[in-house]
C-alpha atoms as a PDB file:
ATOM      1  CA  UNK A   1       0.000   0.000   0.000  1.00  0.00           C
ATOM      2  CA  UNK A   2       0.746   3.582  -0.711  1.00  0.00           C
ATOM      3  CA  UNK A   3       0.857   6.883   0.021  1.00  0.00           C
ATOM      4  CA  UNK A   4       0.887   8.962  -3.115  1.00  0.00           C
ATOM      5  CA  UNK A   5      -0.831  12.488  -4.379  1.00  0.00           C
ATOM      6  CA  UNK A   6      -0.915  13.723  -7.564  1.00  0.00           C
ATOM      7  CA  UNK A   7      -2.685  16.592  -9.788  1.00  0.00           C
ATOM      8  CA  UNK A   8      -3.788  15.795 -13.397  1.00  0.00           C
ATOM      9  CA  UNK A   9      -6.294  17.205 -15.894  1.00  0.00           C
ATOM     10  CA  UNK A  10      -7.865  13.876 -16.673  1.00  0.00           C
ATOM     11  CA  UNK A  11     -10.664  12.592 -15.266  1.00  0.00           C
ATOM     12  CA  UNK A  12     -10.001   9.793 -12.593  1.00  0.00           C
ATOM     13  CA  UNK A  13     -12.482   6.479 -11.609  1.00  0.00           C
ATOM     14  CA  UNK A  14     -13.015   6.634  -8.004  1.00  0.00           C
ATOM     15  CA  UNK A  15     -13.564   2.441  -7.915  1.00  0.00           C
ATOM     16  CA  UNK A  16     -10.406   2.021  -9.769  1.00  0.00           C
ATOM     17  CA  UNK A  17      -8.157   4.332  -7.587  1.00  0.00           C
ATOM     18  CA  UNK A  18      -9.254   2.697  -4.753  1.00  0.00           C
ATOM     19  CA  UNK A  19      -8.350  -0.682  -5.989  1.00  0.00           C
ATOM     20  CA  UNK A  20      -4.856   0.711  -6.779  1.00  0.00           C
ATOM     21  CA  UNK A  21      -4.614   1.896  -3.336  1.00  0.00           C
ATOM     22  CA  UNK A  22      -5.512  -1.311  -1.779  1.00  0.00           C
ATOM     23  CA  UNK A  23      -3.639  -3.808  -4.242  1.00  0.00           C
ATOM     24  CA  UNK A  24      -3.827  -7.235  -2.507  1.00  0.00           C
ATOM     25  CA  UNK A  25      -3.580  -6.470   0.964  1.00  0.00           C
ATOM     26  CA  UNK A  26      -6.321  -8.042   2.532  1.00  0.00           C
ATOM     27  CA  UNK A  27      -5.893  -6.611   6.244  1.00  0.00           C
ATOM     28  CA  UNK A  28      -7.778  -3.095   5.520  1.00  0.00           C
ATOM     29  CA  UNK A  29     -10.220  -2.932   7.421  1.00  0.00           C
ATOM     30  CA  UNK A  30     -11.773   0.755   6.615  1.00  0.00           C
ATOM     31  CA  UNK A  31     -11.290   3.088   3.660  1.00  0.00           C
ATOM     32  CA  UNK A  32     -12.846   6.751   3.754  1.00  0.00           C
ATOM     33  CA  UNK A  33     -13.114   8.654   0.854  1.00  0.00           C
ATOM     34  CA  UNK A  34     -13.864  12.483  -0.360  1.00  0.00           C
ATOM     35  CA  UNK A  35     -14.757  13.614  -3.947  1.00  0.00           C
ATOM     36  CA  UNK A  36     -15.562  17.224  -4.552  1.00  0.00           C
ATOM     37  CA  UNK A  37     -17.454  18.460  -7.444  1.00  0.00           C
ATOM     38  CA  UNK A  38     -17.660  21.763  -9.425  1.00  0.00           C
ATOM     39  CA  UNK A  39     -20.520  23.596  -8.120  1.00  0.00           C
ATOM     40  CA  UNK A  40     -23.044  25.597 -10.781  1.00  0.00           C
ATOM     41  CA  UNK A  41     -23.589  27.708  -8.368  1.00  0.00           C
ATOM     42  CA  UNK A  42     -21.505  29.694  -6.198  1.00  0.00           C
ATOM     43  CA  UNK A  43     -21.570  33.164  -3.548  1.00  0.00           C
ATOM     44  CA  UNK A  44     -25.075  33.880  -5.495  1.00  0.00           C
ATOM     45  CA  UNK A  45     -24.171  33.357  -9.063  1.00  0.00           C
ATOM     46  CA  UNK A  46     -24.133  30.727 -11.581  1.00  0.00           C
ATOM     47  CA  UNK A  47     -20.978  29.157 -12.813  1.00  0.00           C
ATOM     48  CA  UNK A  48     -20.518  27.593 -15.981  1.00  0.00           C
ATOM     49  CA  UNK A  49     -16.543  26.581 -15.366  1.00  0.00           C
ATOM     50  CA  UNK A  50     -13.580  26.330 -13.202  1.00  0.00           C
ATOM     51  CA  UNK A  51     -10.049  26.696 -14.448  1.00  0.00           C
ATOM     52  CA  UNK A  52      -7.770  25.496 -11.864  1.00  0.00           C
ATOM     53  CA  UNK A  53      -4.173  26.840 -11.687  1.00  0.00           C
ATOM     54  CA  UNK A  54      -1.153  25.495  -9.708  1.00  0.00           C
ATOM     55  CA  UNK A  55       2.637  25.211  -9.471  1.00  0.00           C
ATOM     56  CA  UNK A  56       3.490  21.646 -10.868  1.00  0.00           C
ATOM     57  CA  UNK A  57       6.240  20.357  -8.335  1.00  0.00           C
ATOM     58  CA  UNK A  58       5.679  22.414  -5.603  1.00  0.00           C
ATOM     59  CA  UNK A  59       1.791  20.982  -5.610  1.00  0.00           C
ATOM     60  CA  UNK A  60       2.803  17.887  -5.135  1.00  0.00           C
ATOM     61  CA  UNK A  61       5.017  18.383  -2.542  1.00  0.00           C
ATOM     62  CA  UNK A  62       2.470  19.958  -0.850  1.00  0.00           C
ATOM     63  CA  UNK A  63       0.025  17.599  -0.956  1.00  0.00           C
ATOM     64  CA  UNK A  64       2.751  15.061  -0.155  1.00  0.00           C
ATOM     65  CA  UNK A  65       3.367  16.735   3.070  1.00  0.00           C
ATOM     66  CA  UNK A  66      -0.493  17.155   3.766  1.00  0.00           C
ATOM     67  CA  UNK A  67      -0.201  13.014   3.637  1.00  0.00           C
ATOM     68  CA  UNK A  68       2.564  12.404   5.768  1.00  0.00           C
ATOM     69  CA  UNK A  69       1.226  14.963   8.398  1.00  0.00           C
ATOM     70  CA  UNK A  70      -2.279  12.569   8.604  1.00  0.00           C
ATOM     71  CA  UNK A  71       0.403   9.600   8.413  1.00  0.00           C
ATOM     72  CA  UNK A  72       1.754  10.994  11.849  1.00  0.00           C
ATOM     73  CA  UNK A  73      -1.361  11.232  13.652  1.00  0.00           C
ATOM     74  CA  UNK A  74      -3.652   7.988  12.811  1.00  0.00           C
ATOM     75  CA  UNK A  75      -2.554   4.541  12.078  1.00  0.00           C
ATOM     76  CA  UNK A  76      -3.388   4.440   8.595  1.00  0.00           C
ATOM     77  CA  UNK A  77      -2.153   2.198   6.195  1.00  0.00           C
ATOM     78  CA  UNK A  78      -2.466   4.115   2.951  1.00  0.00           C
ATOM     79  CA  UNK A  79      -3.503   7.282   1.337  1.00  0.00           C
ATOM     80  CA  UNK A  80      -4.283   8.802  -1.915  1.00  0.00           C
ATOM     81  CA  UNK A  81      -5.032  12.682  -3.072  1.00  0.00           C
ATOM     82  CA  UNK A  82      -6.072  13.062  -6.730  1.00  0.00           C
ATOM     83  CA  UNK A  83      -6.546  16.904  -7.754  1.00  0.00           C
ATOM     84  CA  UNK A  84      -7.782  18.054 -11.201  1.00  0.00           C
ATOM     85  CA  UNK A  85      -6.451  21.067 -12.902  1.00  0.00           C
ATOM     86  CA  UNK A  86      -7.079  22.664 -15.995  1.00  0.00           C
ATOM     87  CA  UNK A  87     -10.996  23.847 -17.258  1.00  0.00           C
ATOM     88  CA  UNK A  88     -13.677  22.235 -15.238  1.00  0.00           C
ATOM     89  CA  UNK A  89     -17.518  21.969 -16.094  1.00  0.00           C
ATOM     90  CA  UNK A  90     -20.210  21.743 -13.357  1.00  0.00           C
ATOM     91  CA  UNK A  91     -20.269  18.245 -11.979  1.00  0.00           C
ATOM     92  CA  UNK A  92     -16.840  17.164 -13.103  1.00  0.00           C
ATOM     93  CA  UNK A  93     -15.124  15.651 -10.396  1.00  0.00           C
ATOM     94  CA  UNK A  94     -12.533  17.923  -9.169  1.00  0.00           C
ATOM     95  CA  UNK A  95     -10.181  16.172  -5.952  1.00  0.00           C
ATOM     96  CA  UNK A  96     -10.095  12.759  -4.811  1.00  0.00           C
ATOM     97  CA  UNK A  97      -9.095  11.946  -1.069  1.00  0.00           C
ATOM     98  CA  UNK A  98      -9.130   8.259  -0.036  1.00  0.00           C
ATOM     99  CA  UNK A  99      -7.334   6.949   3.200  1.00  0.00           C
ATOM    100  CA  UNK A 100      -6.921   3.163   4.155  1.00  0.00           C
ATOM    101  CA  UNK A 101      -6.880   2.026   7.601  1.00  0.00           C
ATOM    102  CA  UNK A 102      -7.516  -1.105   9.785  1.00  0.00           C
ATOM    103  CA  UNK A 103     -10.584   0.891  11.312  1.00  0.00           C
ATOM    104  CA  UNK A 104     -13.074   3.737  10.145  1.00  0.00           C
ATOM    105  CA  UNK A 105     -12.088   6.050  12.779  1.00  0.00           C
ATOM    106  CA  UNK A 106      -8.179   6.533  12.246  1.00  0.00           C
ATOM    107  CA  UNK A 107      -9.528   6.516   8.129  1.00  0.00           C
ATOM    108  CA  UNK A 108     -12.495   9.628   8.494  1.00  0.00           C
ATOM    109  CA  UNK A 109     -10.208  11.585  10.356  1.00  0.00           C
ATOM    110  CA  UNK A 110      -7.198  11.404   8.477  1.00  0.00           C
ATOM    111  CA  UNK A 111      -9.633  11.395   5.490  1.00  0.00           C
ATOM    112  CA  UNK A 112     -10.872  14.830   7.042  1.00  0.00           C
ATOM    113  CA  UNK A 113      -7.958  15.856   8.333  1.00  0.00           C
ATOM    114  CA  UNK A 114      -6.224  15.736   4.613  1.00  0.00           C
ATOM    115  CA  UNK A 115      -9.238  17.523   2.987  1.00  0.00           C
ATOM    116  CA  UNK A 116      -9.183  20.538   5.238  1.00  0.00           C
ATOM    117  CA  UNK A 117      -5.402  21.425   4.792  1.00  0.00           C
ATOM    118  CA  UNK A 118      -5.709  20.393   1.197  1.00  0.00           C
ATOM    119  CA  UNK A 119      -7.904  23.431   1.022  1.00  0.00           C
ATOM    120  CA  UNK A 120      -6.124  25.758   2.704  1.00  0.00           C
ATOM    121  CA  UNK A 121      -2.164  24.963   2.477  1.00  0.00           C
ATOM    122  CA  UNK A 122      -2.174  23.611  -0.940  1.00  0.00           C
ATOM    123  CA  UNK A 123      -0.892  26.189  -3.795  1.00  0.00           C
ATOM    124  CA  UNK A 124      -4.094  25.731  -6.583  1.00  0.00           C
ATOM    125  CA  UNK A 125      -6.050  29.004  -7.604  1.00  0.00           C
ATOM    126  CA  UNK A 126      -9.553  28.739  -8.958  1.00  0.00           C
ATOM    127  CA  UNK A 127     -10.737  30.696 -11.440  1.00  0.00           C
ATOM    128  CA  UNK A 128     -14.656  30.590 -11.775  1.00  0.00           C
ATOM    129  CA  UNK A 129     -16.442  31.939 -15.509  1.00  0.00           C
ATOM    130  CA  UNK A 130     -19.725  33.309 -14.377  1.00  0.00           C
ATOM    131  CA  UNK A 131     -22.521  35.488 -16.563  1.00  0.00           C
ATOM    132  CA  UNK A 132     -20.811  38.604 -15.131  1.00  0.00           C
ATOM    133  CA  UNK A 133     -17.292  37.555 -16.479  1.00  0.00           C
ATOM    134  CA  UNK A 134     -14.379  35.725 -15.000  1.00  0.00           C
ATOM    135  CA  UNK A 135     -13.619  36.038 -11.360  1.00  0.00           C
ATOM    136  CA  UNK A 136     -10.595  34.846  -8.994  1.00  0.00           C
ATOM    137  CA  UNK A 137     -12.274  32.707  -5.738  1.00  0.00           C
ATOM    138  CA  UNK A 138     -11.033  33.846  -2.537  1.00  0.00           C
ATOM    139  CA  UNK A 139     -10.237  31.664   0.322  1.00  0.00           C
ATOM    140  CA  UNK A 140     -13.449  31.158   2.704  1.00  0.00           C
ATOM    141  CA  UNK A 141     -13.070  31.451   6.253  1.00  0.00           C
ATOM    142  CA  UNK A 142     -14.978  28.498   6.861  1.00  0.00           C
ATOM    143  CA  UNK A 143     -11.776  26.588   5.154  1.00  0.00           C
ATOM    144  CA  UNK A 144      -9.804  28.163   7.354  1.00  0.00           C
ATOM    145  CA  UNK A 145     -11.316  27.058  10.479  1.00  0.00           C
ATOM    146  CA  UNK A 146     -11.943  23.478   9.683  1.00  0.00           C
ATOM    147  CA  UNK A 147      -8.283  23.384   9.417  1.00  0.00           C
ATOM    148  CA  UNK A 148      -7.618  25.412  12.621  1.00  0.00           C
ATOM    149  CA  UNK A 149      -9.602  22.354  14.543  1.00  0.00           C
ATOM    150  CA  UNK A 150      -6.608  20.280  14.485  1.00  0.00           C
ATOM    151  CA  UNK A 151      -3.542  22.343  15.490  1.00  0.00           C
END
């Protein structure tokens, strides 16, 4: 088993990334998984896509680190974060976070625990295309507190 991140513009299959993740071992006992989508909707206005931008190499790291920091606190046995980039329509899948363990509670949390710094430590900026015109999103405060539950 694994603990791996990585950003791509193609589509992933949630079933099939799980597999990879679990390969043969047979002693997981608990996998918890997030998938965001892109919104059509989003602080009042429609939104017809989402162009995700990021720093190839430094991403990764990032996300990397977010891993090993959820390896330190739970027993878990593997992990996987799969981010889109690129131009994004309403409903495509946009980040993948699964997290192997021998039982669901060390899995949700580091599951959880991944997701919220993945939102707020990870270098991707979001462009939305609304009927008004193209707009930068900011980071929400809600974001920011999530992740401020587990200092």
């Amino acid at each position: 088993m694994s603990f791996s991140a990585c950003v791509q513009e193609a589509d992933f299959d949630i079933g099939a990334e799980i597999d990879t993740l679990l390969g043969e071992r047979g002693d997981v006992g608990a996998v918890a998984t997030f998938s965001g989508l892109v919104r059509d909707m989003n602080d009042g206005s429609g939104v017809h896509a989402m162009t995700l931008e990021h720093y190839p190499g430094m991403t990764e790291a990032a996300l990397t680190d977010i891993i090993d920091q959820a390896r330190a606190r739970w027993q878990i046995m593997g992990a996987r974060v799969v981010h889109r980039v690129g131009q994004l329509r309403p409903r495509d899948r946009i980040v993948l976070v699964i997290v192997a363990g021998a039982h669901r509670g060390e899995a949700f949390a580091a599951c959880e625990f991944i997701m919220d710094f993945l939102k707020t430590r990870a270098p991707f900026w979001k462009r939305e295309d609304t009927p008004d015109g193209s707009r930068w999103v900011d980071a929400r405060e809600s974001d920011d507190s999530a992740a401020q539950r587990w200092k």
